[in-house]
C-alpha atoms as a PDB file:
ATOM      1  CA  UNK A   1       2.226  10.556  -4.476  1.00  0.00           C
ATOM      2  CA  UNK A   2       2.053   7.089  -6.486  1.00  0.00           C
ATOM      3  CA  UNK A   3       3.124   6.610  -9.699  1.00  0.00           C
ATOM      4  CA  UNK A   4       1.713   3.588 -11.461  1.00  0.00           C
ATOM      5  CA  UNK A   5       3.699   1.385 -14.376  1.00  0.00           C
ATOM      6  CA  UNK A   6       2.710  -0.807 -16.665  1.00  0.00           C
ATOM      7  CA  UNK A   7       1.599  -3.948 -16.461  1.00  0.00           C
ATOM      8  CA  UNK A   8       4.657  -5.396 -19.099  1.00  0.00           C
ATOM      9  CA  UNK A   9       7.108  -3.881 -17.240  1.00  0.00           C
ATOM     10  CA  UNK A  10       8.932  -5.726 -14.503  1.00  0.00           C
ATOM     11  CA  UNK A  11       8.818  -5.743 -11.230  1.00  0.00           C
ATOM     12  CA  UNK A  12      10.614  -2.567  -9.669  1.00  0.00           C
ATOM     13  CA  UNK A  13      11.915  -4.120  -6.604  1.00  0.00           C
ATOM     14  CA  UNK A  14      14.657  -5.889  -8.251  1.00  0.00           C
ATOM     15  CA  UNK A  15      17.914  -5.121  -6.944  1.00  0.00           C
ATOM     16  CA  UNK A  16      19.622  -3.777  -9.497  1.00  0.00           C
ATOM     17  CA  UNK A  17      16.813  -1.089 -10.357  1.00  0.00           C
ATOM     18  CA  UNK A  18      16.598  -0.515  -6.810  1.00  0.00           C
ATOM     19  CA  UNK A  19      19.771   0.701  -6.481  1.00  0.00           C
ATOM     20  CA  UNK A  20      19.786   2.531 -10.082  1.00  0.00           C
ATOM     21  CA  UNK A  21      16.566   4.593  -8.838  1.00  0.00           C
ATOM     22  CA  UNK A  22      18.308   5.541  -5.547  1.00  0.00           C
ATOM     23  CA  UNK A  23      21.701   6.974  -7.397  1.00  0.00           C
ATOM     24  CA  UNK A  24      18.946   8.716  -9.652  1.00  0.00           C
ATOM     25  CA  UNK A  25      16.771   9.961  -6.819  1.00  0.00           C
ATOM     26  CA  UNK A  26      20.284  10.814  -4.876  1.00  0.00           C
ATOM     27  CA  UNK A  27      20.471  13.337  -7.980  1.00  0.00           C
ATOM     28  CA  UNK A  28      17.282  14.702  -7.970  1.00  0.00           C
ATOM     29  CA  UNK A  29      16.171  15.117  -4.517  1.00  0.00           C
ATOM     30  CA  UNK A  30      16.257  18.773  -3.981  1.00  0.00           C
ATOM     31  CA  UNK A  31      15.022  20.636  -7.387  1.00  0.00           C
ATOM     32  CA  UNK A  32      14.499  23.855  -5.938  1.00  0.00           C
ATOM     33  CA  UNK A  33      11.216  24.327  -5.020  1.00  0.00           C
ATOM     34  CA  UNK A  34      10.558  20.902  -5.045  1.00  0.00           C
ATOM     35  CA  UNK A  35      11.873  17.640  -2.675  1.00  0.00           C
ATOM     36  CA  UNK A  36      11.678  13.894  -2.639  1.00  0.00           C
ATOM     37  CA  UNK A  37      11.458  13.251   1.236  1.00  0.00           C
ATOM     38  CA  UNK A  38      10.692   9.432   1.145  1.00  0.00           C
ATOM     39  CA  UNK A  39      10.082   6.919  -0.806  1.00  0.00           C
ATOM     40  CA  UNK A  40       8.743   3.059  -1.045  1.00  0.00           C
ATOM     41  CA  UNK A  41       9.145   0.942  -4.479  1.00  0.00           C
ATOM     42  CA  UNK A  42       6.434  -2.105  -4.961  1.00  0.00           C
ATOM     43  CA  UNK A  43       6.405  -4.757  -7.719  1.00  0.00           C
ATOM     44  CA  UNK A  44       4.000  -2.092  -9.498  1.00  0.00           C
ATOM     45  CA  UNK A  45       4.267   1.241  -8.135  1.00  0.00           C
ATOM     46  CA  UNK A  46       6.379   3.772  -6.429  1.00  0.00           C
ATOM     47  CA  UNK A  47       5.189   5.765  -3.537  1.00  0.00           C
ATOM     48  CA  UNK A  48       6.523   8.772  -2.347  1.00  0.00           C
ATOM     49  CA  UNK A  49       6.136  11.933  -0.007  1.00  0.00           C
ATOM     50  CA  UNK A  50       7.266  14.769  -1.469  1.00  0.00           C
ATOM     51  CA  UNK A  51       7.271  18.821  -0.129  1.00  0.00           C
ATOM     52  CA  UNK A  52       6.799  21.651  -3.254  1.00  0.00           C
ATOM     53  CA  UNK A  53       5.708  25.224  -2.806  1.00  0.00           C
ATOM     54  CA  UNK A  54       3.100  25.195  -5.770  1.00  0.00           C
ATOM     55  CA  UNK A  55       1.096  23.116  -8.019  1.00  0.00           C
ATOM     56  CA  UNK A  56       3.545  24.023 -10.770  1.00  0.00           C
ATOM     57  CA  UNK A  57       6.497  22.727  -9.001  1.00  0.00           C
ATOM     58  CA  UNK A  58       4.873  19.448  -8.034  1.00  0.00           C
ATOM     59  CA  UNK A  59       4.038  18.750 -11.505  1.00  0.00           C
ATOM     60  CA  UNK A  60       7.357  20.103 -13.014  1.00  0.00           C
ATOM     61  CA  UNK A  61       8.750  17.832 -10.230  1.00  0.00           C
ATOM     62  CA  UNK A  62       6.861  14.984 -10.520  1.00  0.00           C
ATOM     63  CA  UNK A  63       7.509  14.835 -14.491  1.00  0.00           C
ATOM     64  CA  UNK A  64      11.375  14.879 -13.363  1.00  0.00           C
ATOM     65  CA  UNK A  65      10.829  11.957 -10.928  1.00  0.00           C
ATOM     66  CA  UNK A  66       8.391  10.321 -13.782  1.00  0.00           C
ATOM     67  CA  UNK A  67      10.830  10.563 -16.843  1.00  0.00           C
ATOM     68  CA  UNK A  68      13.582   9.091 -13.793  1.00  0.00           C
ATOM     69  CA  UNK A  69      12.041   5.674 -13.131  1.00  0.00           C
ATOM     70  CA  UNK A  70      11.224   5.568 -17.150  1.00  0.00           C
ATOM     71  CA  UNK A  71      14.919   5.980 -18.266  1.00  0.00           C
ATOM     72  CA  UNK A  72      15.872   3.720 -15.428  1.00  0.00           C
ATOM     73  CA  UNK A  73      13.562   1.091 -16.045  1.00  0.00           C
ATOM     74  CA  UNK A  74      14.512   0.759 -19.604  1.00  0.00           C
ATOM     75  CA  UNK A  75      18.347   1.236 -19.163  1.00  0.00           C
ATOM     76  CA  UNK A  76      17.814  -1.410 -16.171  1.00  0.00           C
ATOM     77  CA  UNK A  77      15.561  -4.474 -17.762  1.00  0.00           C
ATOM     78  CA  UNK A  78      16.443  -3.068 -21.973  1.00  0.00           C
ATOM     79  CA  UNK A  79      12.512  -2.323 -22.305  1.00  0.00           C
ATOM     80  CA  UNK A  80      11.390   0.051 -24.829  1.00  0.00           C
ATOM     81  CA  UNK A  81       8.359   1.968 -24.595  1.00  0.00           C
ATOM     82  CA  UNK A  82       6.553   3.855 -22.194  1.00  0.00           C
ATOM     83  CA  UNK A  83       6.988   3.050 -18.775  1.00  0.00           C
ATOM     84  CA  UNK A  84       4.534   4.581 -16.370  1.00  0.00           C
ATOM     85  CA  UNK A  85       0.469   3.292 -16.521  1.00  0.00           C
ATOM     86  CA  UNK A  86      -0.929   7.482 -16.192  1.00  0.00           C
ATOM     87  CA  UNK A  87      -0.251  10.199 -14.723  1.00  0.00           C
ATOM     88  CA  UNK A  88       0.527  10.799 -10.822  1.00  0.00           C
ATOM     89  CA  UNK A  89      -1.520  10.437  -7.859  1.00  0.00           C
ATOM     90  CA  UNK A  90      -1.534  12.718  -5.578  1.00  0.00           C
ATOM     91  CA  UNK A  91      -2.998  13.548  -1.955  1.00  0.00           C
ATOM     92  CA  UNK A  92      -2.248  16.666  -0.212  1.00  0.00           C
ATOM     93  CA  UNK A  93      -1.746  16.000   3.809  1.00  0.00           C
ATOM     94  CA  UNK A  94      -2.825  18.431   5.721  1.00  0.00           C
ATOM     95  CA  UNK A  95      -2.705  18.007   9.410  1.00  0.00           C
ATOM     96  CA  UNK A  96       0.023  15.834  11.586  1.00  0.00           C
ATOM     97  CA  UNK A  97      -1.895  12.575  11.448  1.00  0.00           C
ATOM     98  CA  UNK A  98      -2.233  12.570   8.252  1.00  0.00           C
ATOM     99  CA  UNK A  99       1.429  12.822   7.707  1.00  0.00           C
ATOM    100  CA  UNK A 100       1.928  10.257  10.266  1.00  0.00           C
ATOM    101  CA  UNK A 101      -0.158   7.834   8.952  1.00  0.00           C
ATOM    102  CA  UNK A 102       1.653   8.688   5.033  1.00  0.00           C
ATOM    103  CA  UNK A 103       4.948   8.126   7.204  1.00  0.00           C
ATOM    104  CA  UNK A 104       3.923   4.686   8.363  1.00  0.00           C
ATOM    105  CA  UNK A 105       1.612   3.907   5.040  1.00  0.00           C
ATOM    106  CA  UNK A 106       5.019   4.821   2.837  1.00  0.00           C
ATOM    107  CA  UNK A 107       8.208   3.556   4.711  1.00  0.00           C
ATOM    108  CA  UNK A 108       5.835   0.224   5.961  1.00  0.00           C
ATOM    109  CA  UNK A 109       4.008  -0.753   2.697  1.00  0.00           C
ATOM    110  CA  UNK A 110       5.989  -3.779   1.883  1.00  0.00           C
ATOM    111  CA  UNK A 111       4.711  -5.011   5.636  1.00  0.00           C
ATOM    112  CA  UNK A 112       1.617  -3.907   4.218  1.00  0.00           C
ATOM    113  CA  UNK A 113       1.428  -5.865   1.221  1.00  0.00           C
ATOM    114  CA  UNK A 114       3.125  -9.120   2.926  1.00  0.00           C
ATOM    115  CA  UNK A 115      -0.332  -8.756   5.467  1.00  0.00           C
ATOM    116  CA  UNK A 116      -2.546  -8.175   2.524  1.00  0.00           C
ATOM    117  CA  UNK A 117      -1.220 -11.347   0.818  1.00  0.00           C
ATOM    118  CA  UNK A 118      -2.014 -13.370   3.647  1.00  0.00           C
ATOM    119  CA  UNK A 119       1.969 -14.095   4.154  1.00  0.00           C
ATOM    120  CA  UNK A 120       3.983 -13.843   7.259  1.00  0.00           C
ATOM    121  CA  UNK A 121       4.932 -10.752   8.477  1.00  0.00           C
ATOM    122  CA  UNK A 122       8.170 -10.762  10.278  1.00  0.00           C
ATOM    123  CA  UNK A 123       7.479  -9.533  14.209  1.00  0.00           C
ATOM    124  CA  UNK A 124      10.715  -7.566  14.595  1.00  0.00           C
ATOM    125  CA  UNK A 125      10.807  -4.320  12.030  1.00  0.00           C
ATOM    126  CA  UNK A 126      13.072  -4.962   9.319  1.00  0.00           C
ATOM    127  CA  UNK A 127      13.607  -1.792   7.255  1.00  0.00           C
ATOM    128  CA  UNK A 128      12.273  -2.205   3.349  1.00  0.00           C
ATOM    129  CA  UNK A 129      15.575  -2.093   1.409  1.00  0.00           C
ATOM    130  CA  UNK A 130      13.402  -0.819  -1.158  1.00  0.00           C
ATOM    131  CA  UNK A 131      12.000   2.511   0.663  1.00  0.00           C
ATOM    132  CA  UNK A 132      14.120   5.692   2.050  1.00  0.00           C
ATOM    133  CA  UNK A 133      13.427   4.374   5.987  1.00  0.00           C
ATOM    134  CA  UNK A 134      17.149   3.343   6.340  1.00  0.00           C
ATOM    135  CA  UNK A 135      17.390   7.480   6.254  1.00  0.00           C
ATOM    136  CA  UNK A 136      14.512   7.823   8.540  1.00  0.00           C
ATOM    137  CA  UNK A 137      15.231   9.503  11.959  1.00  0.00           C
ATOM    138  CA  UNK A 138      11.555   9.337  13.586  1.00  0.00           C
ATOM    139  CA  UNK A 139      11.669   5.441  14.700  1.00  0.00           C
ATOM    140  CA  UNK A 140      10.194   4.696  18.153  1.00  0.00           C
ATOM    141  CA  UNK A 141      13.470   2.207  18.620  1.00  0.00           C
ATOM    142  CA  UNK A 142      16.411   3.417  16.970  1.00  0.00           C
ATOM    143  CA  UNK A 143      17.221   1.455  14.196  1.00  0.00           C
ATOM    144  CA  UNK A 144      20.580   0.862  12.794  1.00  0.00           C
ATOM    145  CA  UNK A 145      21.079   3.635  10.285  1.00  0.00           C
ATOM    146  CA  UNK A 146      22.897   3.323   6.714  1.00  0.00           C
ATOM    147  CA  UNK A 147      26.018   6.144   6.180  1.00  0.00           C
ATOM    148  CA  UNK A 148      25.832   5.900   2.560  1.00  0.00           C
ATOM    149  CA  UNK A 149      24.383   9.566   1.171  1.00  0.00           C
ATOM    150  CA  UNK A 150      20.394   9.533   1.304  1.00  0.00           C
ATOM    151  CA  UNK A 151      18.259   9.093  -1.817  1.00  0.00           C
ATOM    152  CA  UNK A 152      16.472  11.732  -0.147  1.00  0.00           C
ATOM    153  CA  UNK A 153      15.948  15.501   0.817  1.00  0.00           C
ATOM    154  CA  UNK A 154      15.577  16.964   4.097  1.00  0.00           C
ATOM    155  CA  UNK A 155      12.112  17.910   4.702  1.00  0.00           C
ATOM    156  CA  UNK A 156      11.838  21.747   5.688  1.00  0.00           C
ATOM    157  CA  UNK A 157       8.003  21.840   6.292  1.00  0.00           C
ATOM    158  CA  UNK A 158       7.084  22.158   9.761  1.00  0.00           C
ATOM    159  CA  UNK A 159       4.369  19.108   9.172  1.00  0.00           C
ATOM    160  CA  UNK A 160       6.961  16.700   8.098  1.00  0.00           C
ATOM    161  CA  UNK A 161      10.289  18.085  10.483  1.00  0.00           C
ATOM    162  CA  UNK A 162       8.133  18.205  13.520  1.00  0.00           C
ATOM    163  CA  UNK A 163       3.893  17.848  13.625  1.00  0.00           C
ATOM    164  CA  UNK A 164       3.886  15.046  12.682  1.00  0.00           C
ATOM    165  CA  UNK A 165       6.217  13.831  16.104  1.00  0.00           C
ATOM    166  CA  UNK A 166       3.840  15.157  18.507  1.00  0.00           C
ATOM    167  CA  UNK A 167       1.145  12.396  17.134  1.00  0.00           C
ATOM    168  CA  UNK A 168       3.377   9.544  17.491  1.00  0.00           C
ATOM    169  CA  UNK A 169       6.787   7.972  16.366  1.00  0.00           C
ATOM    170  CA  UNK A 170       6.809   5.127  13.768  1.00  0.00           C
ATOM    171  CA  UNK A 171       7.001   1.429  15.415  1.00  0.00           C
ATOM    172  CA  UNK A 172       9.117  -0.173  12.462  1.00  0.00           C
ATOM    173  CA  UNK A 173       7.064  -3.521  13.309  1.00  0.00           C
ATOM    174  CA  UNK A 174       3.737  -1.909  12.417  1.00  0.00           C
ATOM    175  CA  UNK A 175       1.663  -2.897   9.906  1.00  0.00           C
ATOM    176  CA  UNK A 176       0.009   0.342   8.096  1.00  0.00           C
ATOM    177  CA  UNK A 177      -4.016   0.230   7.768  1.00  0.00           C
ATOM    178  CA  UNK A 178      -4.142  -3.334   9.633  1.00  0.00           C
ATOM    179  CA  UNK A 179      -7.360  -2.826  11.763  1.00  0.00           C
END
């Protein structure tokens, strides 16, 4: 999923919001039917892999998630207004590489975005303090993990607990789509 916001609105990987969307996102995880697994937040955008059971309860969920980062945002920078650029974008995954690659793509993207600017991009894997992979457990090297309470659910889909392993485990020094 990516969710887009405007172009007036700050960027989202300030510190403060950071940490305002994770005790939101700590809150709103599990909603039934519907989970936040992980997360990455960009200057622009948020992206996220999520697990529901229907199209109805990714939508329902989504709007949750949507209306989140728009209270946030405002309480966070005192904006007014709308918040998000459109609706949701979403991509279903469907077979273990494809959640692989999401994996890497989501948890990675600021190592992404540093390659795509033409800046540096550190050799050892740093973990985005702005993305869930401090919770992440599917690391080729362990990396140190956080014991504060994850922003995010547990997945419970067999793709995202386990297919996914049997393609590869995330190196945290990768750089997602680099060819």
């Amino acid at each position: 999923m990516t969710l887009k916001v405007r172009r007036d609105v700050p960027s989202l990987r300030s510190v403060r919001l950071v940490r305002q969307l994770e005790r939101s996102f700590r809150a709103a995880r599990e909603r039934g039917r519907f989970r936040l697994v992980h997360y990455s937040i960009q200057g622009n955008h948020l992206h996220m892999i999520v697990e529901a059971t229907s199209s109805w309860d990714l939508a329902s969920g989504m709007k949750s998630i949507g209306a989140r980062v728009a209270r946030a945002v405002n309480r966070v920078f005192e904006h007014r207004g709308p918040v998000l650029a459109d609706r949701f974008h979403a991509r279903i995954l469907r077979t273990p590489r494809e959640v692989r690659n999401a994996l890497a793509y989501v948890l990675l993207n600021a190592r992404r975005h540093l390659f795509k600017a033409g800046r540096p991009v550190p050799r050892t894997g740093r973990m985005d303090p702005a993305s869930s992979a401090r919770w992440f457990d599917g690391w080729r090297v362990a990396l140190r993990r956080e014991h504060d309470p994850p922003a995010v659910a547990r997945a419970r889909t067999w793709l995202l607990r386990i297919g996914w392993r049997r393609v590869a485990l995330l190196d945290a020094s990768e750089v997602p789509g680099r060819r």
